[in-house]
Every structure is written in C-alpha cells, then in structure tokens.
PDB file of N, CA and C in Angstrom:
ATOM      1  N   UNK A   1     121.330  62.796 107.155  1.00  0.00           N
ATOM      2  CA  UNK A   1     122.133  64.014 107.239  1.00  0.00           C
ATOM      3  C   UNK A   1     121.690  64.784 108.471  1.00  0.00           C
ATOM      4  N   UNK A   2     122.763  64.825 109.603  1.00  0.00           N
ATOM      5  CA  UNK A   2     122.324  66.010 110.812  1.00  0.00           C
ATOM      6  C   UNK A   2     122.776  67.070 110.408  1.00  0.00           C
ATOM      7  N   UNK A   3     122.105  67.840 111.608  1.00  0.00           N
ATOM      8  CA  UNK A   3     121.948  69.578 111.046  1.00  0.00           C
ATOM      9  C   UNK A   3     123.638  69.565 111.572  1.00  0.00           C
ATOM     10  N   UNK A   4     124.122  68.592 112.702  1.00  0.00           N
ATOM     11  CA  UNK A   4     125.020  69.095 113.066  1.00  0.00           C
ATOM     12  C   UNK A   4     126.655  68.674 112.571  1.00  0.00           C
ATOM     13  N   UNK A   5     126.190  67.968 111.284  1.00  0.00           N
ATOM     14  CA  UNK A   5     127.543  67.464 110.341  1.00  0.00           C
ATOM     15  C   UNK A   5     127.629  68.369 109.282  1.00  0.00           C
ATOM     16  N   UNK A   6     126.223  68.807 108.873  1.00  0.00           N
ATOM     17  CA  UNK A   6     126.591  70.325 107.642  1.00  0.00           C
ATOM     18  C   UNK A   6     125.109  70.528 107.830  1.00  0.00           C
ATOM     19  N   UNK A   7     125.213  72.032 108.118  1.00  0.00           N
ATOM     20  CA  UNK A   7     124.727  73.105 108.543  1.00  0.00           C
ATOM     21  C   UNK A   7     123.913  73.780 107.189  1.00  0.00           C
ATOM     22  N   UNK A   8     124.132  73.493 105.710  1.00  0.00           N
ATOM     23  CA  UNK A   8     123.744  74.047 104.788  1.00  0.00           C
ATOM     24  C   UNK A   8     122.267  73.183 104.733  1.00  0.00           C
ATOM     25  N   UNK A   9     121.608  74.312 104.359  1.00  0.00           N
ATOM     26  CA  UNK A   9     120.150  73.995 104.329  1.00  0.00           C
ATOM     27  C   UNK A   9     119.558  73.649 102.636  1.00  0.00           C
ATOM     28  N   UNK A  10     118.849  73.536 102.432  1.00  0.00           N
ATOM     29  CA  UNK A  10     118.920  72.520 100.675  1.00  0.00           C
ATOM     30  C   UNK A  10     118.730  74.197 100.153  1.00  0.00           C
ATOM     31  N   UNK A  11     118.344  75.356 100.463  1.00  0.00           N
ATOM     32  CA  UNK A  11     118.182  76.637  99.996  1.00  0.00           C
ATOM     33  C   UNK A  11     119.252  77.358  99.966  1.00  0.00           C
ATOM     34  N   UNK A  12     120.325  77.047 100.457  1.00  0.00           N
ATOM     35  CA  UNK A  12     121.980  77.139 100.513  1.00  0.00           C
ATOM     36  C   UNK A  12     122.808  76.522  99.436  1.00  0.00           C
ATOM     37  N   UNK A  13     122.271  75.048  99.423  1.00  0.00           N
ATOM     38  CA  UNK A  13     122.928  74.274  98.132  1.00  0.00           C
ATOM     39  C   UNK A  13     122.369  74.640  96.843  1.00  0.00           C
ATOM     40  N   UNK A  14     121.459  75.079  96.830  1.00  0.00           N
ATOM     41  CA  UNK A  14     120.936  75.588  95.350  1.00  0.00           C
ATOM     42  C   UNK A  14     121.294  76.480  95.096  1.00  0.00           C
ATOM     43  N   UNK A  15     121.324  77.688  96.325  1.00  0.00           N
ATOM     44  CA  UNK A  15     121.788  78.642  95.577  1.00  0.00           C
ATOM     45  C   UNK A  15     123.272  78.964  95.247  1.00  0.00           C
ATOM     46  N   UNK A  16     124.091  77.708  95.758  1.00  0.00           N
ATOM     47  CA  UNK A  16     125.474  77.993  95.120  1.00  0.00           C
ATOM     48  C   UNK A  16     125.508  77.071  93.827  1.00  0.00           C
ATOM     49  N   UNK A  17     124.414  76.410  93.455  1.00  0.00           N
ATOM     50  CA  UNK A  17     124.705  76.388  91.751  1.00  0.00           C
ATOM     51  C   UNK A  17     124.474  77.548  90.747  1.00  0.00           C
ATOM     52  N   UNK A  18     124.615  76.582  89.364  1.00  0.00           N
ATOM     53  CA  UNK A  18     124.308  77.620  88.358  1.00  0.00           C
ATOM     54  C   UNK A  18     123.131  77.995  88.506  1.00  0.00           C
ATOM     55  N   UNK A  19     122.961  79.126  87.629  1.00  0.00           N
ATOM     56  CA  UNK A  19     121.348  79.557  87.664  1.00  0.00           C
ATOM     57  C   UNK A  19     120.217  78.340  87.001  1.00  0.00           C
ATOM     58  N   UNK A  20     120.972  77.788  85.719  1.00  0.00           N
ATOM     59  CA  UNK A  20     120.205  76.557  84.761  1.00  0.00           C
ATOM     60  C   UNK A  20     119.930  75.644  85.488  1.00  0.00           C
ATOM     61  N   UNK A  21     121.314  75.038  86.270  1.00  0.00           N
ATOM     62  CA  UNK A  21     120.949  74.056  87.311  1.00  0.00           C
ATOM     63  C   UNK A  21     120.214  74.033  88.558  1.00  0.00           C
ATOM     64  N   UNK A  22     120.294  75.275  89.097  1.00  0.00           N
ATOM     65  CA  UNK A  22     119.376  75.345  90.025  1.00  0.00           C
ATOM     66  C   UNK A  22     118.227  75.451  89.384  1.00  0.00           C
ATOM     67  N   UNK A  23     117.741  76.093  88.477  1.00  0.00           N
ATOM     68  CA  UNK A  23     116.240  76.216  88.032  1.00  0.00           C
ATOM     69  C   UNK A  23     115.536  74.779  88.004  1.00  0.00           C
ATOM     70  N   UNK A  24     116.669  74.036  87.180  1.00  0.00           N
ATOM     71  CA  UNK A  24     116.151  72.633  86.835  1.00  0.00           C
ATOM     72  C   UNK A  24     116.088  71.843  87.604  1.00  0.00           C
ATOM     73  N   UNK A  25     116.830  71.576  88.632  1.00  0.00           N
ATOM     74  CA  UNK A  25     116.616  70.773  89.939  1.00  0.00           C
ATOM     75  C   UNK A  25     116.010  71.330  90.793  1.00  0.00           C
ATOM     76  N   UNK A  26     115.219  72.359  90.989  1.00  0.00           N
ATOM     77  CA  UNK A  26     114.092  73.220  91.625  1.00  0.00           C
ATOM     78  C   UNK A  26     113.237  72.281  91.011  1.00  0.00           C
ATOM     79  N   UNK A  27     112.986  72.507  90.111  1.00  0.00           N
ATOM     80  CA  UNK A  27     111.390  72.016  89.521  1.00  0.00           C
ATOM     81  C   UNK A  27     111.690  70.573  89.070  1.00  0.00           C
ATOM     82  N   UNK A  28     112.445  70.169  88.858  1.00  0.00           N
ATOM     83  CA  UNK A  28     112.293  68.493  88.797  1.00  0.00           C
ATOM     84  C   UNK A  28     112.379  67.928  90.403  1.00  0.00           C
ATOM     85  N   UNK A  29     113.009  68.245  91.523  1.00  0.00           N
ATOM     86  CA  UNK A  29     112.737  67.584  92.634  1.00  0.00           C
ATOM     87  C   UNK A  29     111.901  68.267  93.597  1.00  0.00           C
ATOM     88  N   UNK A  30     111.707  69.842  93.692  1.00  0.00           N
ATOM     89  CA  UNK A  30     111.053  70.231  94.775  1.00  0.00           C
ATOM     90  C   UNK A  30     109.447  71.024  93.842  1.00  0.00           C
ATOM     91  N   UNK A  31     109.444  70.685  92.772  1.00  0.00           N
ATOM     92  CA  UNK A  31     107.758  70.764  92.135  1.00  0.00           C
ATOM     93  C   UNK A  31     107.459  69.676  91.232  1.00  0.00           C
ATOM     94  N   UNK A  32     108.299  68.316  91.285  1.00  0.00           N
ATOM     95  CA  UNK A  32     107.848  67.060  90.944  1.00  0.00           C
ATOM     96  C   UNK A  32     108.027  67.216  89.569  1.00  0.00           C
ATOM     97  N   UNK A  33     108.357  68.074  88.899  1.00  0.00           N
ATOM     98  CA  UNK A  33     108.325  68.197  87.144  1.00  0.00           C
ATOM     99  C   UNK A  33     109.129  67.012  86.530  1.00  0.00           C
ATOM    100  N   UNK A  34     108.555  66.547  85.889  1.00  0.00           N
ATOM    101  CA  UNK A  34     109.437  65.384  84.541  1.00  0.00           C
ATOM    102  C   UNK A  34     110.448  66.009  83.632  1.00  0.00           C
ATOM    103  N   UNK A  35     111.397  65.195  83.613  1.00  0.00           N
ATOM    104  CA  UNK A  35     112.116  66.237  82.419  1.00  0.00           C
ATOM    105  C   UNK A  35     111.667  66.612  81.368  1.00  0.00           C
ATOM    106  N   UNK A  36     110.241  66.183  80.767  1.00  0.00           N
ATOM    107  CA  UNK A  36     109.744  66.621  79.412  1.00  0.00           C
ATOM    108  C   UNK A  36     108.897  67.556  79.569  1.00  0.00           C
ATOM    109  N   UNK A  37     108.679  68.040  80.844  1.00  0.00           N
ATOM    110  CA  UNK A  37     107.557  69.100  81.408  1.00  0.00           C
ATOM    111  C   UNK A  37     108.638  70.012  81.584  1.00  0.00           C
ATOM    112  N   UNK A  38     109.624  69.956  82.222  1.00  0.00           N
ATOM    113  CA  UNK A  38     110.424  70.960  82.541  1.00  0.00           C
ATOM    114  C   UNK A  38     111.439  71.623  80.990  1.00  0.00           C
ATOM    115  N   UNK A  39     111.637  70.177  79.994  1.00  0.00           N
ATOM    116  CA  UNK A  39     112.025  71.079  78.824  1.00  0.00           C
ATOM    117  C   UNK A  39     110.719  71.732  78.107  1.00  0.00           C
ATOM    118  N   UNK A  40     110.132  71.066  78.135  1.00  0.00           N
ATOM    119  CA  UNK A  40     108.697  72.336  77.724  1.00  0.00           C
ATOM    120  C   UNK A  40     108.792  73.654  77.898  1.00  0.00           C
ATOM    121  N   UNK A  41     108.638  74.078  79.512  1.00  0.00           N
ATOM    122  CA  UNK A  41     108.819  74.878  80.383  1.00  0.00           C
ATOM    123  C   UNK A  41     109.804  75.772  79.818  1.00  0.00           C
ATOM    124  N   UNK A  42     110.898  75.362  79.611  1.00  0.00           N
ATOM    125  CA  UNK A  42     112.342  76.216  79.607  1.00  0.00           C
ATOM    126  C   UNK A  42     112.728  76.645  77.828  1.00  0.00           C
ATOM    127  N   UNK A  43     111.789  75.746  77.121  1.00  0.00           N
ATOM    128  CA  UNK A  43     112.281  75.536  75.731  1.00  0.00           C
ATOM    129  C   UNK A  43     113.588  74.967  75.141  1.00  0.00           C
ATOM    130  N   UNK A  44     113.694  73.902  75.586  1.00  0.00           N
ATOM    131  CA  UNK A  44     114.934  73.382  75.524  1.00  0.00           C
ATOM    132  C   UNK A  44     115.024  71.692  75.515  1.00  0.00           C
ATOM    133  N   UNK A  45     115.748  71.093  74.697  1.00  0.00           N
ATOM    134  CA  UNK A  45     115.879  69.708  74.284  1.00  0.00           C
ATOM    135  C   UNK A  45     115.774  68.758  75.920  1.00  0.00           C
ATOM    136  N   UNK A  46     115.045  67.436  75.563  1.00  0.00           N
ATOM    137  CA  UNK A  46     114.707  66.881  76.899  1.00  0.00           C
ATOM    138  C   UNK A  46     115.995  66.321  77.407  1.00  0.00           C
ATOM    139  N   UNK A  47     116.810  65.512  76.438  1.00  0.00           N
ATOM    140  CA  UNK A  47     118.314  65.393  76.698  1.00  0.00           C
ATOM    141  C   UNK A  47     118.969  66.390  77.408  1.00  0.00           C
ATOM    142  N   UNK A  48     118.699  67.482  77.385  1.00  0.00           N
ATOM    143  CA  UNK A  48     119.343  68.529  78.210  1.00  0.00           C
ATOM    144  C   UNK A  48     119.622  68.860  79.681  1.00  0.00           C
ATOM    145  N   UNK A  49     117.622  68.289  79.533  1.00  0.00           N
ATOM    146  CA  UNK A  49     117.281  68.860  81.317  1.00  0.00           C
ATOM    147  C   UNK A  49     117.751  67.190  81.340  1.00  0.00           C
ATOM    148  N   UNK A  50     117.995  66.165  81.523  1.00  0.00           N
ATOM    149  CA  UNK A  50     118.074  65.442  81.919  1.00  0.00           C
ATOM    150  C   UNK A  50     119.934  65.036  81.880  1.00  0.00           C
ATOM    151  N   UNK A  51     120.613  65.600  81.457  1.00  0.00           N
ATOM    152  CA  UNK A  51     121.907  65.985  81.658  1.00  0.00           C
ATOM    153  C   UNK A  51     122.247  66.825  82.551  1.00  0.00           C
ATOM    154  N   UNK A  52     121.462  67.680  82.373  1.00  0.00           N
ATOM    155  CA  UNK A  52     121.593  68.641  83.842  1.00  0.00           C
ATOM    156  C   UNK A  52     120.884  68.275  85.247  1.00  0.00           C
ATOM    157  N   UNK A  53     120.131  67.240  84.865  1.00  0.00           N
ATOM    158  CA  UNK A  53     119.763  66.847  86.094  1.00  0.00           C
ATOM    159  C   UNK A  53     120.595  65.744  87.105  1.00  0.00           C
ATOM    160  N   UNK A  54     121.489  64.676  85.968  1.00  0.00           N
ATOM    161  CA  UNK A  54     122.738  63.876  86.818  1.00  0.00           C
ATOM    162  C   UNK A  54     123.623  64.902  86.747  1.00  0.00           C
ATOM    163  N   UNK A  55     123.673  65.613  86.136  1.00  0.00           N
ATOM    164  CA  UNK A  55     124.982  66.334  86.392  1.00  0.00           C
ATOM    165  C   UNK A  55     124.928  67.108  88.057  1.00  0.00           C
ATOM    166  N   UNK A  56     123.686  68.002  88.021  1.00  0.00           N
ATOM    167  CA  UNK A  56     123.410  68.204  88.985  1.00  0.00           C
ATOM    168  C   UNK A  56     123.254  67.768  90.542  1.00  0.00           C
ATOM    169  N   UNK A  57     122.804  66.583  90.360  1.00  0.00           N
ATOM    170  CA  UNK A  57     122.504  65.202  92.014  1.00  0.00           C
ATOM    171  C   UNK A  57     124.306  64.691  91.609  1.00  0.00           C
ATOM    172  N   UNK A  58     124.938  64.815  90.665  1.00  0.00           N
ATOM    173  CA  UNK A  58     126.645  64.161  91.271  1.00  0.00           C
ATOM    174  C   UNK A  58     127.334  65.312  91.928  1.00  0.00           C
ATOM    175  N   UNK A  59     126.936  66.671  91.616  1.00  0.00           N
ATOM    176  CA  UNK A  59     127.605  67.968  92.157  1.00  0.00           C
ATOM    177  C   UNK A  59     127.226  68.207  93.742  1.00  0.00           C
ATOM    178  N   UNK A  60     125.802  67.806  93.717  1.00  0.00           N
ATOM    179  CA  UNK A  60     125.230  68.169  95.140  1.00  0.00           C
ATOM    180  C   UNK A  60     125.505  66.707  95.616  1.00  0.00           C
ATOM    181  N   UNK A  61     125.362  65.651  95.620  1.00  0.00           N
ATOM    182  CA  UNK A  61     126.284  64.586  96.632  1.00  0.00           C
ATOM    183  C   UNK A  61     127.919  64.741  96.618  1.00  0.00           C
ATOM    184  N   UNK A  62     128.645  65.568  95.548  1.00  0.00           N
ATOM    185  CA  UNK A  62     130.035  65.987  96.095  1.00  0.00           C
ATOM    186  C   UNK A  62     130.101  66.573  97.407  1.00  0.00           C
ATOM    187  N   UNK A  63     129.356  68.099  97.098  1.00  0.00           N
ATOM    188  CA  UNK A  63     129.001  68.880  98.197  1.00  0.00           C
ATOM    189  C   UNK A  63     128.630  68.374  99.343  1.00  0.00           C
ATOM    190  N   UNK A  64     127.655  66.918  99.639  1.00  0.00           N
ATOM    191  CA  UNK A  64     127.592  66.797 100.767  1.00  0.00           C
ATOM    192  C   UNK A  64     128.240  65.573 101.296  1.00  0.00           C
ATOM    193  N   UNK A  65     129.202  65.281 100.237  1.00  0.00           N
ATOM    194  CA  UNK A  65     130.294  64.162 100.863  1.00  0.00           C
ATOM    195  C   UNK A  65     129.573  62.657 100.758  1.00  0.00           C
ATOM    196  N   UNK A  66     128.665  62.543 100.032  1.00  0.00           N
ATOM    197  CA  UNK A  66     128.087  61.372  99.756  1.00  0.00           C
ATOM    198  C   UNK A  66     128.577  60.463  99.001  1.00  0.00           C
TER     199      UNK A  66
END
C-alpha cells in the first residue's frame, strides 16, 4: 500500500469504525491480544471478539480496496 494510492493512515481507518470494533481490533492487532484476553478484558463472550474481529479485517480490506 503507497502513501500515494490512499492517503488514510491506519489511525484514520480506525477511527471511522465502530467504537466496539475499533477497540477490538486495537488490541487484537496493534497490542497483540488473543481473543480470549481481549474477551476477558471487555467482559464479553470469546465468540464475540472473534466475530468482530473478521467482521472487522472484511470492512477494513473493503475500505482499502483489497
């Protein structure tokens, strides 16, 4: 990805998700968290964060045309 085909910086793409999804793909890709650390974390079923986590990487490769 060049800077000069899209200009959005990965702190741009997060912050036009949801708040859940961005939280959760914050800490599962940019603080290494597992989804069973991160439902810990949040209090919430591991099926969850891990639904929100493909859901999430198919929204952000829409966004970048992947």
């Amino acid at each position: 990805m060049s800077s000069s085909s899209n200009p959005q910086t990965l702190a741009e793409l997060l912050a036009s998700l949801p708040e859940e999804e961005r939280i959760i793909l914050t800490l599962h890709y940019l603080r290494s968290k597992s989804s069973g650390e991160i439902a810990t974390l949040l209090s919430v079923p591991e099926r969850a964060v891990i639904v929100v986590i493909e859901s999430g990487k198919t929204r952000l490769k829409a966004i970048l045309g992947l």
